[in-house]
Protein backbone atom coordinates (compact mmCIF):
# COMPACT_ATOMS: atom_id res chain seq x y z
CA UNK A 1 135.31 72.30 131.45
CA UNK A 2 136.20 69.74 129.00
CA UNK A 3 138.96 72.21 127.11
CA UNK A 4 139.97 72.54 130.97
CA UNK A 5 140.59 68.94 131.45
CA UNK A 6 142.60 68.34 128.40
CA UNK A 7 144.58 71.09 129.34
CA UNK A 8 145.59 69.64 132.45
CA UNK A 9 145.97 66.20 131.13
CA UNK A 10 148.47 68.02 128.84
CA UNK A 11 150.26 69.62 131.20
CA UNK A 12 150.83 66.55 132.72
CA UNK A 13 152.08 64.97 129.71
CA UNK A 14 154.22 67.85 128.94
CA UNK A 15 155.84 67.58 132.49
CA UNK A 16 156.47 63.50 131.54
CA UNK A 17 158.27 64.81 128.60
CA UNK A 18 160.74 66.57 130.27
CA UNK A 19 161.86 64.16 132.49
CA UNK A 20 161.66 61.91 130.21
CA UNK A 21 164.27 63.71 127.79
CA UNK A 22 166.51 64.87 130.85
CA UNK A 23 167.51 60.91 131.55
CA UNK A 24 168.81 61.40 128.09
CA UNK A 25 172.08 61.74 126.81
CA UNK A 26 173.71 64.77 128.36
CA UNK A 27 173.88 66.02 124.17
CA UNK A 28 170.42 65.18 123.31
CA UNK A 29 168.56 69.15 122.89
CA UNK A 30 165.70 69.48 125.63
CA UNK A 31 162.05 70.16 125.16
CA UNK A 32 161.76 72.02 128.22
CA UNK A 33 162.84 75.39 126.49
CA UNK A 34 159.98 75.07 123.84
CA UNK A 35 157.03 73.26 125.66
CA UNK A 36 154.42 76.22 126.64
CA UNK A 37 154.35 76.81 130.39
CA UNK A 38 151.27 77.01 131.43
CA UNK A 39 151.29 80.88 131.99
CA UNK A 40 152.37 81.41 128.49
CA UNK A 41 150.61 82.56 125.28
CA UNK A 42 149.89 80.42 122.29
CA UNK A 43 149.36 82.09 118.85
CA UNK A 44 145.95 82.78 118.44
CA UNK A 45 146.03 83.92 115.15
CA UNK A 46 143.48 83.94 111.74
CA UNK A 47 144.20 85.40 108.82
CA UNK A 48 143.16 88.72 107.90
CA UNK A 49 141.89 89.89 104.57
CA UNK A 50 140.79 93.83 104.84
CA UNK A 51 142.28 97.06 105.31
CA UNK A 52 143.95 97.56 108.42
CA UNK A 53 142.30 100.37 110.04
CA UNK A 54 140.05 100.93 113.10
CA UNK A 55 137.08 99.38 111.96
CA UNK A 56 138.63 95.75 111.04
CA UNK A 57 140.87 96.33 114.36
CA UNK A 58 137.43 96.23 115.96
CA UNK A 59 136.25 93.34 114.01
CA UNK A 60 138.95 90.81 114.74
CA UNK A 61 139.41 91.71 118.28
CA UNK A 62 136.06 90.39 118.87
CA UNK A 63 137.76 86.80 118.51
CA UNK A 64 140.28 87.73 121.02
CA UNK A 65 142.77 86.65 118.55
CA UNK A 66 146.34 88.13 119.16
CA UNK A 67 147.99 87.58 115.99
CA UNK A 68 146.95 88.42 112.44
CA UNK A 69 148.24 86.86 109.79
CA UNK A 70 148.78 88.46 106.51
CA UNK A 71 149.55 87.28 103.16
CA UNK A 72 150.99 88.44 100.33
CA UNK A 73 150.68 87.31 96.62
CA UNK A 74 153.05 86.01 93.81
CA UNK A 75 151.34 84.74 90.32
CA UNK A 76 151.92 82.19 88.03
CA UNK A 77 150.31 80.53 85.02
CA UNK A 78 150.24 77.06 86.15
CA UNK A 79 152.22 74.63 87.68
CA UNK A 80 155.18 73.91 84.94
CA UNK A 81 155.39 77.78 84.54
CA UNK A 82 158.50 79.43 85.38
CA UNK A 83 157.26 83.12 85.26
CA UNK A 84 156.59 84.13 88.70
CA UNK A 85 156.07 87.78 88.96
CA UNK A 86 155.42 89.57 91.97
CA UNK A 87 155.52 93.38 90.83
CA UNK A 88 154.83 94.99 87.38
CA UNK A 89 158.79 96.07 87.12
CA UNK A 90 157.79 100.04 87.86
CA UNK A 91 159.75 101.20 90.46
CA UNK A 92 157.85 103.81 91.90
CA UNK A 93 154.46 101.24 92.38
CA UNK A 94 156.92 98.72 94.18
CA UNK A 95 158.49 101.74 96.58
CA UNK A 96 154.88 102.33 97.02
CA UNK A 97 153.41 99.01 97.39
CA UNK A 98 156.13 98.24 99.77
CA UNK A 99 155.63 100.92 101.97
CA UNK A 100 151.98 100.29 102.22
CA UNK A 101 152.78 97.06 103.44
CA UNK A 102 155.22 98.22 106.53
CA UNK A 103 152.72 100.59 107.43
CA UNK A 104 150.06 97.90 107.23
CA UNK A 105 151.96 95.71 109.44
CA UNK A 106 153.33 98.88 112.08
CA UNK A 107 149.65 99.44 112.59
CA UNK A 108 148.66 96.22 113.25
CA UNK A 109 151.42 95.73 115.78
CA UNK A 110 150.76 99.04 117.40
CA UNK A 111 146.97 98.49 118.41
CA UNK A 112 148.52 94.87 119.65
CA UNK A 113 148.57 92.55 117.80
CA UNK A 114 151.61 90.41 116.63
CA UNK A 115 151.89 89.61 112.65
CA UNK A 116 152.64 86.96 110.68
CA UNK A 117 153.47 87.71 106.77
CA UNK A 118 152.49 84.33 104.78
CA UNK A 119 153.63 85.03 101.35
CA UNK A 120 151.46 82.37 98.97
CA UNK A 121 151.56 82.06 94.97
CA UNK A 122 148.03 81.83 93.19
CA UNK A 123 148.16 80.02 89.73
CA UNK A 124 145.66 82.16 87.06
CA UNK A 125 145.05 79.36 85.16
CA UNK A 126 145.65 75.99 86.25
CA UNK A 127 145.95 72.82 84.29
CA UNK A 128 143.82 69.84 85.42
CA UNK A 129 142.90 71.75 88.39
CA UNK A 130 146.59 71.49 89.69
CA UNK A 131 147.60 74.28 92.00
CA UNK A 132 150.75 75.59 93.88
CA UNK A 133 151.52 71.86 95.81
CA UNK A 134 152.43 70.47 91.96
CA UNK A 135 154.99 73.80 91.17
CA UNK A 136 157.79 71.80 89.28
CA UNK A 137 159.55 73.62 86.60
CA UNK A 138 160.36 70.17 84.08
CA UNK A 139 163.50 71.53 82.65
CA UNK A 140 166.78 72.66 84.59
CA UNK A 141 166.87 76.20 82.81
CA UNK A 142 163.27 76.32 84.03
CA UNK A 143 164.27 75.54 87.49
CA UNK A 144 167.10 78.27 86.94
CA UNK A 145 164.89 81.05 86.20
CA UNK A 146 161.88 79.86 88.94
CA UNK A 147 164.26 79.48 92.01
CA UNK A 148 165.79 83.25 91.12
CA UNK A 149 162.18 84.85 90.64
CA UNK A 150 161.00 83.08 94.02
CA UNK A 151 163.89 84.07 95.72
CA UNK A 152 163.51 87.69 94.88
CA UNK A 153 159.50 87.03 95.69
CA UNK A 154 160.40 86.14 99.53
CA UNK A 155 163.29 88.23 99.73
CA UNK A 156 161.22 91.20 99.03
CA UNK A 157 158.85 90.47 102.04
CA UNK A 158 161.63 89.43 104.24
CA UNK A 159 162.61 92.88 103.77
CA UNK A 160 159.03 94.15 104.47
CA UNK A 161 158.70 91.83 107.75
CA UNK A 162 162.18 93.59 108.37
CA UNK A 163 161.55 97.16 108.37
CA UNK A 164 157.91 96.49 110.01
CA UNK A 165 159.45 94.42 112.78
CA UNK A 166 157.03 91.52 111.66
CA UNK A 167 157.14 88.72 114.69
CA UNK A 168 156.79 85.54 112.05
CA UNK A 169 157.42 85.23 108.24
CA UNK A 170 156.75 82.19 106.18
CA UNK A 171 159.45 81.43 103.76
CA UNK A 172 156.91 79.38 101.35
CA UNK A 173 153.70 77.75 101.53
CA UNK A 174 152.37 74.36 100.18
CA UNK A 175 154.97 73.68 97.28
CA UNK A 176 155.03 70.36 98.16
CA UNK A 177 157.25 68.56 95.75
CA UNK A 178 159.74 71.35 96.17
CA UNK A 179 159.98 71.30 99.99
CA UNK A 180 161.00 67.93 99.71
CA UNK A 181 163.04 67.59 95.96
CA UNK A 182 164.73 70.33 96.18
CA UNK A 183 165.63 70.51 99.87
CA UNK A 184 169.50 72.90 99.26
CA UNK A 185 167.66 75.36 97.66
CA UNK A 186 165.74 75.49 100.53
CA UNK A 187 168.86 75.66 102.76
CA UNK A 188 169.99 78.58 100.56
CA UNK A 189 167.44 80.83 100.86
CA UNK A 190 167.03 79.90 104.79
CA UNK A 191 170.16 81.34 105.16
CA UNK A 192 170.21 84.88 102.54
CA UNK A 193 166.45 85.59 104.74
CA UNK A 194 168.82 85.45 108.15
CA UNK A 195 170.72 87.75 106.80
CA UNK A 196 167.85 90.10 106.18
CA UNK A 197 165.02 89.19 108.83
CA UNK A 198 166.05 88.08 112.49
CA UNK A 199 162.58 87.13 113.44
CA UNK A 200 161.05 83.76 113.62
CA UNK A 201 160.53 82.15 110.50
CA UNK A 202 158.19 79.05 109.41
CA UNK A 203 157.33 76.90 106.11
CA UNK A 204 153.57 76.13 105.50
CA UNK A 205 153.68 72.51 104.87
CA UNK A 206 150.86 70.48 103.21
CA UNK A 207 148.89 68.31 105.59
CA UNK A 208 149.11 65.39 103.50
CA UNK A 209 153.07 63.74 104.32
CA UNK A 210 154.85 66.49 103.26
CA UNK A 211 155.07 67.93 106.74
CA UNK A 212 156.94 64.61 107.69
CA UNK A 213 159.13 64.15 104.35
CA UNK A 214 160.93 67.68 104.81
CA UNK A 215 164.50 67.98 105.80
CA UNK A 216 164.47 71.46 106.40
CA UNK A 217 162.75 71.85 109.85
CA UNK A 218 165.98 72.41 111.89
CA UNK A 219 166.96 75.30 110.25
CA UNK A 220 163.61 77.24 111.48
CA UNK A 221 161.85 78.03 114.37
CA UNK A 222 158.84 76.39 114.19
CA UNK A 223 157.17 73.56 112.56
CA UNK A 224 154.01 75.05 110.21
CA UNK A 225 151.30 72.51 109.12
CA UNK A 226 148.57 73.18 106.89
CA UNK A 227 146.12 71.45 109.10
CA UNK A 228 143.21 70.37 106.53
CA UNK A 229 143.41 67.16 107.63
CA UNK A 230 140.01 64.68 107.22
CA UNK A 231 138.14 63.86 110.44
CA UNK A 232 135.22 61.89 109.72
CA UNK A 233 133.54 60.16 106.40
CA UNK A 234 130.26 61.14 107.45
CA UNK A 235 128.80 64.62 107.21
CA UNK A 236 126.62 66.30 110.23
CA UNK A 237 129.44 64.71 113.23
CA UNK A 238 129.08 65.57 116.63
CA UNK A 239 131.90 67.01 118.36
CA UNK A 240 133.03 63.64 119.74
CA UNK A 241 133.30 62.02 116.50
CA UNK A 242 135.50 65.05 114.68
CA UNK A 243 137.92 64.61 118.40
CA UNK A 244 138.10 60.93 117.62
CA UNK A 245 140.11 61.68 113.52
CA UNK A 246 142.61 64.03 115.30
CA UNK A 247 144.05 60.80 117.30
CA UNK A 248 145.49 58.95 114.30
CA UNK A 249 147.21 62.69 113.27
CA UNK A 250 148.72 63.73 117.16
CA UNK A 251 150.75 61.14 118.17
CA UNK A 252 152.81 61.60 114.65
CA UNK A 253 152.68 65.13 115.40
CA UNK A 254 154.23 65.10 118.59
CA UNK A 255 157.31 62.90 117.24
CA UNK A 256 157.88 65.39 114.77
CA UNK A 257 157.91 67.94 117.31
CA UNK A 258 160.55 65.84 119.62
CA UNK A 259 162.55 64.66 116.58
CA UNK A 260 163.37 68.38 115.89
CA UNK A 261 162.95 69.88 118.88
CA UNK A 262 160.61 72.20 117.49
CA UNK A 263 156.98 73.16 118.52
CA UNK A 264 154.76 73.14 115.94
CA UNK A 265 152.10 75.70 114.71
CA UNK A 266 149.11 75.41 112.28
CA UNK A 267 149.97 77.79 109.77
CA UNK A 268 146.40 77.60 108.15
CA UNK A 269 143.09 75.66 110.04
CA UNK A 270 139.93 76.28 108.64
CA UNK A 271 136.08 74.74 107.73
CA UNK A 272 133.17 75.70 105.95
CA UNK A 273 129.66 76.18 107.06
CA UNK A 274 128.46 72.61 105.72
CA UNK A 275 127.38 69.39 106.36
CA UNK A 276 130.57 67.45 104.76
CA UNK A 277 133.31 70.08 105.86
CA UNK A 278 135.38 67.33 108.08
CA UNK A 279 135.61 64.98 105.38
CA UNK A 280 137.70 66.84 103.21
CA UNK A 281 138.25 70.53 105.15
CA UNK A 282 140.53 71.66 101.98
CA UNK A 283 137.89 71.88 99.47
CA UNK A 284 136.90 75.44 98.45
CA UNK A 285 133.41 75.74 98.16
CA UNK A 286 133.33 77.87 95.42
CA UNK A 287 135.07 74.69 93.28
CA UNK A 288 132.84 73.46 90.95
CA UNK A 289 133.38 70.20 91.38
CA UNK A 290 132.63 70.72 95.37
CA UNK A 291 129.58 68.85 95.95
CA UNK A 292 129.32 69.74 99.74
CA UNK A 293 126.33 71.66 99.52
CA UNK A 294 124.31 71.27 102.64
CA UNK A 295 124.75 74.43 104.87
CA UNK A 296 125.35 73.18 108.48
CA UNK A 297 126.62 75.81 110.85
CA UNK A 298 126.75 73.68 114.15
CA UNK A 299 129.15 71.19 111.83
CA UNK A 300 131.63 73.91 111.03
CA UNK A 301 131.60 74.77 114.70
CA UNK A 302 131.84 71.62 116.33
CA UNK A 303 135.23 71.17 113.94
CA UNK A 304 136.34 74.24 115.79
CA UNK A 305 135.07 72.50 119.49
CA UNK A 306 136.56 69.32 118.36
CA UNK A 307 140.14 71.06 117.52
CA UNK A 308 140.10 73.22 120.90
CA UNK A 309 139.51 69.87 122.92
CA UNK A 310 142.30 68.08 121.42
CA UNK A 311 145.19 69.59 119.48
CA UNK A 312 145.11 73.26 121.39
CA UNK A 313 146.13 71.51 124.93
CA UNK A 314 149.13 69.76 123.36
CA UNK A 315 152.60 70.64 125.24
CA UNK A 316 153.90 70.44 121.67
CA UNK A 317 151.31 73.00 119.88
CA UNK A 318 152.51 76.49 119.65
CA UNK A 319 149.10 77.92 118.08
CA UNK A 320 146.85 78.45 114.97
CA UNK A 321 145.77 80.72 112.24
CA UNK A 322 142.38 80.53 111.34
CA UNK A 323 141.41 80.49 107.65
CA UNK A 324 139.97 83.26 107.38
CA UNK A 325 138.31 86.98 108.35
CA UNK A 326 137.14 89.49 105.85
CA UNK A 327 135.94 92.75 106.42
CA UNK A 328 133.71 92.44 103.18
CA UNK A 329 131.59 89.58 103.76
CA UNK A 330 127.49 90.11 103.36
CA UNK A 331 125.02 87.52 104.87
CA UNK A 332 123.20 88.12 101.62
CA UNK A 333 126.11 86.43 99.33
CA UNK A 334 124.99 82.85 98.82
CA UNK A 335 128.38 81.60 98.58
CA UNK A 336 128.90 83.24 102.45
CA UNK A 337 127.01 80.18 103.66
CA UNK A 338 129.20 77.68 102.04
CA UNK A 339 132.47 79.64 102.92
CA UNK A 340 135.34 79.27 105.66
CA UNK A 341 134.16 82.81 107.05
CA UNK A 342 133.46 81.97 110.71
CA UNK A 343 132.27 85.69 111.61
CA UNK A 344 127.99 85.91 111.78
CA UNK A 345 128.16 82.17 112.48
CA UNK A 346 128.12 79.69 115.44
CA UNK A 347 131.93 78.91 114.64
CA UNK A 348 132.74 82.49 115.42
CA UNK A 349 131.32 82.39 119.13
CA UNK A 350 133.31 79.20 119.39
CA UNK A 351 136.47 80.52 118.30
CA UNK A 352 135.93 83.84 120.80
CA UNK A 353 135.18 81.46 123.90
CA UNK A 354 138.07 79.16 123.32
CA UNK A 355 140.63 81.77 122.71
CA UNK A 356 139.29 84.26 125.86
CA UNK A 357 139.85 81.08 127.85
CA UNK A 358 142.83 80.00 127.05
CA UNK A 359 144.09 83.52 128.09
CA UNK A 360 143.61 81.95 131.90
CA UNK A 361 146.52 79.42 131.16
């Protein structure tokens, strides 16, 4: 009932929107194309690592999610490196590897489900624990060489989400100093993806300012947030608590959204089973440094509760991919406790509930 009310109270404020914005100037872009109607579908999406076949159809349908996301992997040293590489430079694995990703993505689509293809860079051996947000080739022929090798990266799945009629394709995720340093590149390669992929397209911001600091935003379709944002500095919150952080983050949010005209989707939302998980929701448990510890499943789940009763309602929010489903994962690995995995856990029940309901709207 509570989701309920917030829904309404949205709806409400969604409705003051619109008038608001149509006393305007007659030039000024409306909202009332992009705010969701209350009989249409947000992205209920989580991101899906495991084969693609009927048993993990079965698996994630339990969640009565409607979109998977999929990602796909580049690799670099570090941070300063310039060396992405994406392929080993045979041409038969690529034709392969390529075609195992349409087909991935065809089946997907045709037991239902919409897809978005997130491509993301890992770093094999990081420097001072620094990861993809501080990619920053230091020299200009560095810069050279990175900007071509990540160009033919995305441009290679941009082909993929072509051919496999993928509904939403991420041109980068969290390279934070880039997004915002470097914002013609950006431009650039915006406009050689058009000219390959005609669906929507997203970046996967940072939570922390980057998402504000970008420049980019009107050239896509949708605002993407990496929505690790801290909730509470205590561990074991009730739900009320965790709904109390999101205030300081929505009313930002919803400027963004009206500044651009753009709706804006959570590219990546996730917490672990433990005690601490709202004070800093980004930390990987298997970090070493990670001292959150204390299993707590009703914590991870009332972060879920928390984020259905406040941000899902929004007029502005266009949906959310969950962080993250495997088709692997074994109540008998320690580290399964400690993990963002909601399935086997009080989170997942949450997540099911909140997404069947919202099917009503």
């Amino acid at each position: 009932m509570k989701l309920l009310g917030r829904f309404i109270l949205a709806i409400l404020f969604s409705i003051a929107i619109i008038i608001s914005l149509s006393s305007e100037k007659e030039t000024q872009p409306t909202l009332e194309e992009n705010v969701i109607s209350v009989t249409s579908s947000k992205q209920k999406g989580a991101h899906v690592f495991a084969r693609i076949d009927s048993s993990t159809l079965k698996t994630v349908s339990s969640l009565n999610i409607n979109w998977m996301t999929l990602v796909s992997w580049g690799f670099q040293d570090n941070h300063k490196s310039s060396k992405l590489t994406h392929h080993n430079n045979d041409s038969a694995y690529i034709k392969h590897h390529d075609s195992s990703w349409v087909e991935r993505i065809r089946t997907a689509r045709s037991a239902g489900f919409k897809v978005f293809l997130k491509p993301h860079i890992w770093i094999d051996q990081p420097i001072d624990g620094k990861w993809r947000n501080y990619i920053y080739p230091e020299s200009e022929a560095d810069w050279e060489n990175w900007q071509q090798r990540y160009t033919d990266f995305i441009l290679r799945f941009a082909k993929i989400a072509a051919l496999s009629d993928t509904d939403m394709f991420c041109i980068g995720t969290e390279l934070s100093r880039l997004a915002v340093e470097k914002p013609l590149f950006w431009t650039d390669l915006i406009s050689k993806i058009r000219q390959i992929y005609k669906g929507k397209l997203t970046y996967a911001a940072n939570w922390n300012k980057t998402y504000n600091e970008i420049t980019f935003w009107d050239q896509l379709d949708v605002i993407g947030i990496q929505a690790y944002f801290p909730l509470t500095k205590t561990e074991f919150p009730s739900v009320d608590e965790i709904a109390m952080g999101w205030d300081k983050y929505i009313t930002n949010m919803a400027t963004l959204s009206n500044t651009y005209n753009k709706q804006i989707v959570f590219t990546e939302l996730g917490y672990k089973s433990t005690s601490g998980s709202a004070i800093h929701p980004w930390a990987w448990a298997e970090d070493p440094l990670n001292t959150d510890k204390t299993i707590s499943e009703e914590t991870q789940a009332n972060c879920y509760k928390a984020f259905f009763e406040t941000i899902w309602p929004q007029p502005w929010f266009a949906g959310v991919h969950i962080w993250q489903l495997r088709d692997n994962y074994s109540k008998n690995d320690r580290d399964y406790y400690y993990d963002f995995i909601p399935q086997g856990k009080m989170a997942e029940q949450v997540i099911s509930d909140a997404f069947a309901e919202s099917s009503n709207y």
